[in-house]
Protein backbone atom coordinates (compact mmCIF):
# COMPACT_ATOMS: atom_id res chain seq x y z
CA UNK A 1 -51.18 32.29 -48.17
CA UNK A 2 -51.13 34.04 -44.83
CA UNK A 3 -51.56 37.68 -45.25
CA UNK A 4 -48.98 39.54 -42.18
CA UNK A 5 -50.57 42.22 -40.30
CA UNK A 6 -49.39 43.80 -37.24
CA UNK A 7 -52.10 42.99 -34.61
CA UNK A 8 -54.89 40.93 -35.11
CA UNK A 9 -58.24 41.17 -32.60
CA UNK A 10 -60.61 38.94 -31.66
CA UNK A 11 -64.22 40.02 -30.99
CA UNK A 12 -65.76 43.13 -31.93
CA UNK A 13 -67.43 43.49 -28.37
CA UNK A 14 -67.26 47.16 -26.85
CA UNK A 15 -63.59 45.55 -25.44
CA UNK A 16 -62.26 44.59 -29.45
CA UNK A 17 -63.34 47.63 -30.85
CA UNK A 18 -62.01 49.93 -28.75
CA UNK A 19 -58.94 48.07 -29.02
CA UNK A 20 -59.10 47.91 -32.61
CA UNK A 21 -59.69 51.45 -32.57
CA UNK A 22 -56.82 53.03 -30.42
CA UNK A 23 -54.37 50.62 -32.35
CA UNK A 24 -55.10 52.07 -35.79
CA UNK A 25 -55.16 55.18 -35.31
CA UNK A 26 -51.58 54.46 -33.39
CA UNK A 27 -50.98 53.05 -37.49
CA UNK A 28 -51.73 49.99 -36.75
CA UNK A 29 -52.52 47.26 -39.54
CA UNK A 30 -54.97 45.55 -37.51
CA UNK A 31 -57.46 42.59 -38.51
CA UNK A 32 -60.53 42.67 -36.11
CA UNK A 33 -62.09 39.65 -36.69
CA UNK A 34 -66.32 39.44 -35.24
CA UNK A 35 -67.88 36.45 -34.47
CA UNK A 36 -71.22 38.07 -35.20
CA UNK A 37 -72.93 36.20 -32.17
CA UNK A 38 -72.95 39.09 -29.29
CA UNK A 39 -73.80 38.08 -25.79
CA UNK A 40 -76.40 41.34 -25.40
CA UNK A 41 -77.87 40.68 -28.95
CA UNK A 42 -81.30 40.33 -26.86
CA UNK A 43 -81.04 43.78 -25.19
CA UNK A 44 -83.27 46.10 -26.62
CA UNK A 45 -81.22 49.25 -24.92
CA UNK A 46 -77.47 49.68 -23.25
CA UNK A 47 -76.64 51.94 -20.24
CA UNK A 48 -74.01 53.37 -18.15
CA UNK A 49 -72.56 54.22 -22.03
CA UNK A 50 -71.62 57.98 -21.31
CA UNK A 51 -72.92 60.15 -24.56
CA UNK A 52 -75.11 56.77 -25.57
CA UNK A 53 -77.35 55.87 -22.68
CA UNK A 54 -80.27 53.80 -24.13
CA UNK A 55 -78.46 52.93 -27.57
CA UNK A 56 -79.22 49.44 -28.93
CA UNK A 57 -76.14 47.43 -28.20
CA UNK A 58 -76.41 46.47 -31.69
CA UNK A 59 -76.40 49.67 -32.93
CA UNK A 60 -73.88 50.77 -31.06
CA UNK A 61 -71.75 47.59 -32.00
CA UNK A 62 -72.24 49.10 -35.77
CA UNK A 63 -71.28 52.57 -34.48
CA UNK A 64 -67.85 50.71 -33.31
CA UNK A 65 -67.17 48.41 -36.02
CA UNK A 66 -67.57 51.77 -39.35
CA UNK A 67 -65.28 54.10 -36.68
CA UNK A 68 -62.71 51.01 -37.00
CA UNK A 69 -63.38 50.31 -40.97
CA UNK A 70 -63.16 54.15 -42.03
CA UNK A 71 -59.03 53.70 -40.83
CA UNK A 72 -56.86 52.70 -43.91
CA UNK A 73 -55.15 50.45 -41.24
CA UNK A 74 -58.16 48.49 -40.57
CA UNK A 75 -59.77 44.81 -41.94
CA UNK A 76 -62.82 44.41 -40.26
CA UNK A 77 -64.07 40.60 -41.40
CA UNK A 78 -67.48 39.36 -40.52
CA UNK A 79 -69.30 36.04 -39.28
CA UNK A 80 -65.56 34.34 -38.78
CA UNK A 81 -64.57 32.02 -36.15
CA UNK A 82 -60.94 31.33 -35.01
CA UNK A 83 -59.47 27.93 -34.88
CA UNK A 84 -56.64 28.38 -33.31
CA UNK A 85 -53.71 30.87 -32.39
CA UNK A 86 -50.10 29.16 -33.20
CA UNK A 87 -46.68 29.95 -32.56
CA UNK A 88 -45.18 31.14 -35.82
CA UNK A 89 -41.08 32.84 -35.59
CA UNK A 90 -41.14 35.82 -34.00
CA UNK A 91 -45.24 35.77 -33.88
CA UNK A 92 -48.44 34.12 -34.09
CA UNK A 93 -50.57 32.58 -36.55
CA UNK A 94 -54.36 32.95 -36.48
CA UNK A 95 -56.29 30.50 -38.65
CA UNK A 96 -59.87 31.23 -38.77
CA UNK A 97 -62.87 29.93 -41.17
CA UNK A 98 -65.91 32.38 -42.34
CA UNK A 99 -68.98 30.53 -41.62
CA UNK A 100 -70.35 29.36 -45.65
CA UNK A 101 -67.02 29.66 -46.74
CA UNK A 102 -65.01 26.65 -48.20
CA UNK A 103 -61.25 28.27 -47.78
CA UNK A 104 -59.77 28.97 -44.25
CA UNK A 105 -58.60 32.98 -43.47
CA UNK A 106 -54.86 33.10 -41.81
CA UNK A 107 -52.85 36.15 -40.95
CA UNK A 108 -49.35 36.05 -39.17
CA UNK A 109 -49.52 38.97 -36.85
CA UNK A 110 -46.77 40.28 -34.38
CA UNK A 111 -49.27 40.04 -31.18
CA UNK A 112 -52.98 39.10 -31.37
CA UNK A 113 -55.75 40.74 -28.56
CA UNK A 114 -58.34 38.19 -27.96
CA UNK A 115 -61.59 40.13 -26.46
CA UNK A 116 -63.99 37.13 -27.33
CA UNK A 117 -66.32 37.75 -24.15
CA UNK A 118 -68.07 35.51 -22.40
CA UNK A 119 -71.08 32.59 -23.05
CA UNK A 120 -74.55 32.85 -20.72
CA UNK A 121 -75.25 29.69 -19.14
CA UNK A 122 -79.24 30.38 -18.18
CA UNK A 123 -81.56 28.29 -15.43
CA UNK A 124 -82.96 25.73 -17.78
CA UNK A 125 -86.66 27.76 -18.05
CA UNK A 126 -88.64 26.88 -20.95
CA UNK A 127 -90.15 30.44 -21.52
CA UNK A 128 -86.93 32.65 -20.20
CA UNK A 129 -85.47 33.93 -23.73
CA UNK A 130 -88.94 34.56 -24.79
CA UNK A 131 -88.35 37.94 -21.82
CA UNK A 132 -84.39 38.08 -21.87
CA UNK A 133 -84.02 41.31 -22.78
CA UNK A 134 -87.54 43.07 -21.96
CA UNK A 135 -88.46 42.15 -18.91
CA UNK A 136 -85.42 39.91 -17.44
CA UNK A 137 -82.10 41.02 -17.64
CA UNK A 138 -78.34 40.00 -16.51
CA UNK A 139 -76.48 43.12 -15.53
CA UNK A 140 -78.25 45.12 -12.35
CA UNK A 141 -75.65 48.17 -13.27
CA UNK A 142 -77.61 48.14 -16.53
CA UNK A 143 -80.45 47.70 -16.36
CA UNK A 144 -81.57 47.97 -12.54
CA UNK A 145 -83.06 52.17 -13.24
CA UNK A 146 -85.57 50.86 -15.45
CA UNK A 147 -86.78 48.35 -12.63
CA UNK A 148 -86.54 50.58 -9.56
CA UNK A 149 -89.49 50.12 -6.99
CA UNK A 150 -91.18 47.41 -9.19
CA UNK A 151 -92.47 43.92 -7.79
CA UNK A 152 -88.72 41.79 -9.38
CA UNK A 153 -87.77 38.44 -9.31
CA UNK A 154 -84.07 37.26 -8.88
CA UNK A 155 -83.49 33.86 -10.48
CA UNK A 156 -80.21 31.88 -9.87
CA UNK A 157 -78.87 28.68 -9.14
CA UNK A 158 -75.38 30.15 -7.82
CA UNK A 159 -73.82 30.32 -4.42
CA UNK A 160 -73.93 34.35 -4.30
CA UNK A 161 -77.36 34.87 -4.48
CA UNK A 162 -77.76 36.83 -1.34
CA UNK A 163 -75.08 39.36 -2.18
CA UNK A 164 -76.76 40.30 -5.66
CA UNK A 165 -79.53 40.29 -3.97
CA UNK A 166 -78.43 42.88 -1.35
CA UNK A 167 -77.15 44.64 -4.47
CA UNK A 168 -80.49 44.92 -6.13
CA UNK A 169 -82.24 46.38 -3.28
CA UNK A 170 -80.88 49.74 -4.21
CA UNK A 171 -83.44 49.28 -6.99
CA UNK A 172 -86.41 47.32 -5.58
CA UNK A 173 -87.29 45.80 -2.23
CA UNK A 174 -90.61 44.44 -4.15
CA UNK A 175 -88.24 41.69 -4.32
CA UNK A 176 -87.87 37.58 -4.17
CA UNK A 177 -84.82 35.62 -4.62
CA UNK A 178 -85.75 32.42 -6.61
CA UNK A 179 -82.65 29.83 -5.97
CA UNK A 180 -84.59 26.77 -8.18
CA UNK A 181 -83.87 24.03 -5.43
CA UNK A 182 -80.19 25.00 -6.24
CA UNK A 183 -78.85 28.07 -5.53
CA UNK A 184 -77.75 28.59 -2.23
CA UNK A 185 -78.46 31.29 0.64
CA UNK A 186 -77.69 31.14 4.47
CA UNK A 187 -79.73 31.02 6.96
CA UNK A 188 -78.01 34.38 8.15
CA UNK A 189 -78.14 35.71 4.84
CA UNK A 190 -82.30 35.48 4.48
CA UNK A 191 -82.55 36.30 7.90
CA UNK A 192 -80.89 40.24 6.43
CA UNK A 193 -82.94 40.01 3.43
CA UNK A 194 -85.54 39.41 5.65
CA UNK A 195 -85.38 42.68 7.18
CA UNK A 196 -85.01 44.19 4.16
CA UNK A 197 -88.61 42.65 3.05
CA UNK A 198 -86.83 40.73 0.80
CA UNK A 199 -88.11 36.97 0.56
CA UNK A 200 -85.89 33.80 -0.97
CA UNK A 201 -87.91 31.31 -2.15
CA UNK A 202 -86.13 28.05 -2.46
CA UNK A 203 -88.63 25.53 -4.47
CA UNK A 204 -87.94 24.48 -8.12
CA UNK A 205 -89.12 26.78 -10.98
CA UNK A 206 -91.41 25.33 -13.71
CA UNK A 207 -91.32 28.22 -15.96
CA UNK A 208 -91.64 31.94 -16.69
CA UNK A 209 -95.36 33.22 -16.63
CA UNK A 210 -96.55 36.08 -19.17
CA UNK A 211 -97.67 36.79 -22.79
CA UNK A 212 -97.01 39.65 -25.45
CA UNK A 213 -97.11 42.86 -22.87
CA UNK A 214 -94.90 41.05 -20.50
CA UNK A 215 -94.04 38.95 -17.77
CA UNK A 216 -96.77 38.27 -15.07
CA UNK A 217 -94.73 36.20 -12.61
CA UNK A 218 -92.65 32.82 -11.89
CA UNK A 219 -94.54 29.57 -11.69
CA UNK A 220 -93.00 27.20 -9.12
CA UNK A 221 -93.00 23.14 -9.87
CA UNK A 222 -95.76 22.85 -7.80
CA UNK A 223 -98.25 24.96 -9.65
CA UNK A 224 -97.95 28.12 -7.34
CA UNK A 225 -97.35 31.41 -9.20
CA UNK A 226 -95.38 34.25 -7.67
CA UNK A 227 -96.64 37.82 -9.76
CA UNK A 228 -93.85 39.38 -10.48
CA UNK A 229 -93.16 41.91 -13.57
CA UNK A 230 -89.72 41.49 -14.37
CA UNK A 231 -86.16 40.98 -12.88
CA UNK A 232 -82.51 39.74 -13.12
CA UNK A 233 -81.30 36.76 -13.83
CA UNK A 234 -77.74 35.67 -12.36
CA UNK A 235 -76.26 33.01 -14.88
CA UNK A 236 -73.39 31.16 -14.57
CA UNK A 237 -70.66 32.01 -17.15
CA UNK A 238 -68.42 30.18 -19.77
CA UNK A 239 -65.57 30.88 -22.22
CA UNK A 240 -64.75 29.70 -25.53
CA UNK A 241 -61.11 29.61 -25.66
CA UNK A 242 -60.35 25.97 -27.20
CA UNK A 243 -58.77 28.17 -30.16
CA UNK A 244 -55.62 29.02 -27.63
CA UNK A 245 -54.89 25.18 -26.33
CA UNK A 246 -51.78 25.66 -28.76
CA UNK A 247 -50.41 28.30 -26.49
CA UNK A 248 -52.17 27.09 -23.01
CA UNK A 249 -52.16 30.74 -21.77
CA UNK A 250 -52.73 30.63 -17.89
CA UNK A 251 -56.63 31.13 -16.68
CA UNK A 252 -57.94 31.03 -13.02
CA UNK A 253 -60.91 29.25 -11.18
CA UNK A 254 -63.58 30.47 -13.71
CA UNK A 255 -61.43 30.12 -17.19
CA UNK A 256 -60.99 33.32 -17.39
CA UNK A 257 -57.37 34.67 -18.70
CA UNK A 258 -54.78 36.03 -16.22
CA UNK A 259 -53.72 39.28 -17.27
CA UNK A 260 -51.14 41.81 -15.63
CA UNK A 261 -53.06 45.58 -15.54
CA UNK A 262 -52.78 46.46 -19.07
CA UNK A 263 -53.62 43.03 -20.97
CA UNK A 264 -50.90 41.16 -20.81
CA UNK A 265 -50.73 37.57 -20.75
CA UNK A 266 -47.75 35.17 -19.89
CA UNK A 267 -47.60 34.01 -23.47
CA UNK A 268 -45.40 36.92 -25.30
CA UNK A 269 -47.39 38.53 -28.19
CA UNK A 270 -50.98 37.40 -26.78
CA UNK A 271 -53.26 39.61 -25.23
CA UNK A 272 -56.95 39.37 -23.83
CA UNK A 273 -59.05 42.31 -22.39
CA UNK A 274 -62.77 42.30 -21.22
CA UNK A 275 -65.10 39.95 -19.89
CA UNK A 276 -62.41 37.26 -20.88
CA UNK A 277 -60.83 38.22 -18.11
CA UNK A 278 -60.99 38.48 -14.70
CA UNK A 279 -63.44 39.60 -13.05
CA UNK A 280 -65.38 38.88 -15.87
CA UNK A 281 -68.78 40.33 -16.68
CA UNK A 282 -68.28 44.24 -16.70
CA UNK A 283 -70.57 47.35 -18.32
CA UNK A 284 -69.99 48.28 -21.44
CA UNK A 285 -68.20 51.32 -21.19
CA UNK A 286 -65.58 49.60 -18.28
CA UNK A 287 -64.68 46.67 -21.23
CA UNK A 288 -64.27 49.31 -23.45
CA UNK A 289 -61.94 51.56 -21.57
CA UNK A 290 -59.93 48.34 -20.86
CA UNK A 291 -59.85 47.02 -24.80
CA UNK A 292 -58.19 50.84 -25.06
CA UNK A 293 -55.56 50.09 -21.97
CA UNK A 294 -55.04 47.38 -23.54
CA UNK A 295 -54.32 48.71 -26.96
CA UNK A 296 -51.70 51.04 -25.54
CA UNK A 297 -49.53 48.61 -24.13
CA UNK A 298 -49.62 46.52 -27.47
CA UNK A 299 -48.41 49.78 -29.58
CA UNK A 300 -45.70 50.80 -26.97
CA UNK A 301 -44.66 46.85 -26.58
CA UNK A 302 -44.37 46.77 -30.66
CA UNK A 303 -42.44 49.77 -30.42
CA UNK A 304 -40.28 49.05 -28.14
CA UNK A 305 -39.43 45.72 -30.13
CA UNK A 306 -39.19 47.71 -33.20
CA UNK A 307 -36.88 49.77 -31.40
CA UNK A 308 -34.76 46.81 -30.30
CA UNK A 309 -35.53 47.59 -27.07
């Protein structure tokens, strides 16, 4: 049997809890269903979170998720993934299955606020989760403090290297951009970085050099080794959204899902806020204040139904 709630959430990201969050204490019932698979589960240390600069994202994940669970309103269910998201009446139906479980979860809920982030897709490097986290990192906004003036590597195989690039000198000029034989920069481009003292270095990566105090440099295919003591990586990204083909909600270029200002998608009763949607990747404390923009426009849009308005 189904169990109806009002509002059901989908990842318990920075994005899903403060969602979660604002809609119970608006007296909400709300399901917030985690994955338990975070994209920053490798990051020793979050910033940029005003009041919790250097918190553990996992702690501060476990902050989020007992704030949520101490509201009557609240179900907070662990180590669940979502099938799918149905049309049922008036609402929708979320089916779900806990991972070693045997029975499947469903709740019919009057709208449903998927938040489910976003999946790394990393430079195939033998040795790169070994630092992901300590000494190479994904997010400059986050982590770039921590690397200023310091001899850094940029590794990517994308088409924008040379604008992160110009980013990250703010940071570090100490810097090279590695593109792997893939990534692409301009002739015009490294000519700028060029006078910045920034060099790109376009031949294929064998792997990530360094032991247990750290990373020591990048060694080329062709035996060379650049020293280098840390530095950003700039993966492509990719969503997990197969649970929604029943509703096909609209998503652009990158999969992400189009959203008016506050959340809203074209599918009435479905919502998505975060790094689901566009632009994508964003600090912690920006997906946040969006999961609780979001939230608001769910309880007035409720209401206003309620209201038969």
């Amino acid at each position: 049997m189904s169990e109806a709630v009002d509002v059901v959430v989908i990842g318990a990201g920075p994005a899903g809890l403060s969602a979660a969050l604002n809609l119970v204490r608006a007296r909400r019932e709300v399901v917030l269903i985690d994955g338990g698979r975070p994209r920053n589960a490798a990051t020793l240390a979050s910033h940029g979170f005003l009041s919790r600069d250097g918190i553990s994202p996992l702690e501060l994940r476990k902050l989020g998720r007992e704030e949520v669970a101490g509201y009557p309103g609240a179900t907070v269910v662990d180590r669940v993934n979502v099938t799918s998201v149905v049309r049922s009446g008036d609402g929708l139906l979320v089916r779900a299955q806990a991972r070693g479980a045997a029975e499947p979860l469903e709740w019919r809920a009057a709208a449903v606020v998927v938040a489910t982030g976003l999946t790394e897709v990393m430079p195939a490097l033998p040795s790169l989760r070994a630092f992901y986290g300590t000494a190479l990192h994904s997010c400059m906004a986050c982590d770039g403090y921590e690397k200023a003036d310091r001899p850094i590597a940029l590794i990517g195989e994308t088409d924008d290297l040379a604008e992160q690039a110009l980013l990250l000198s703010a940071w570090s000029r100490d810097l090279v951009v590695f593109t792997n034989a893939i990534g692409e920069v301009g002739g015009a481009d490294e000519a700028r970085l060029g006078e910045l003292g920034i060099r790109v270095e376009r031949r294929a990566i064998a792997d990530i050099e360094g032991d247990r105090a750290g990373m020591t440099g990048v060694r080329l295919a062709d035996g060379e080794v650049v020293a280098r003591e840390g530095g950003f990586l700039r993966p492509r990204y990719a969503t997990a959204l197969e649970f929604l083909d029943g509703l096909a909600p609209a998503a652009d270029d990158d999969g992400l899902l189009v959203v008016d200002p506050e959340g809203r998608t074209a599918v009435p009763g479905l919502y998505a806020t975060g790094d689901v949607t566009p632009p994508g990747p964003q600090q912690l404390i920006v997906a946040a204040g969006a999961g609780a923009r979001t939230a608001s426009a769910v309880h007035r849009d409720l209401l206003r139904v309620a209201l038969g308005g």
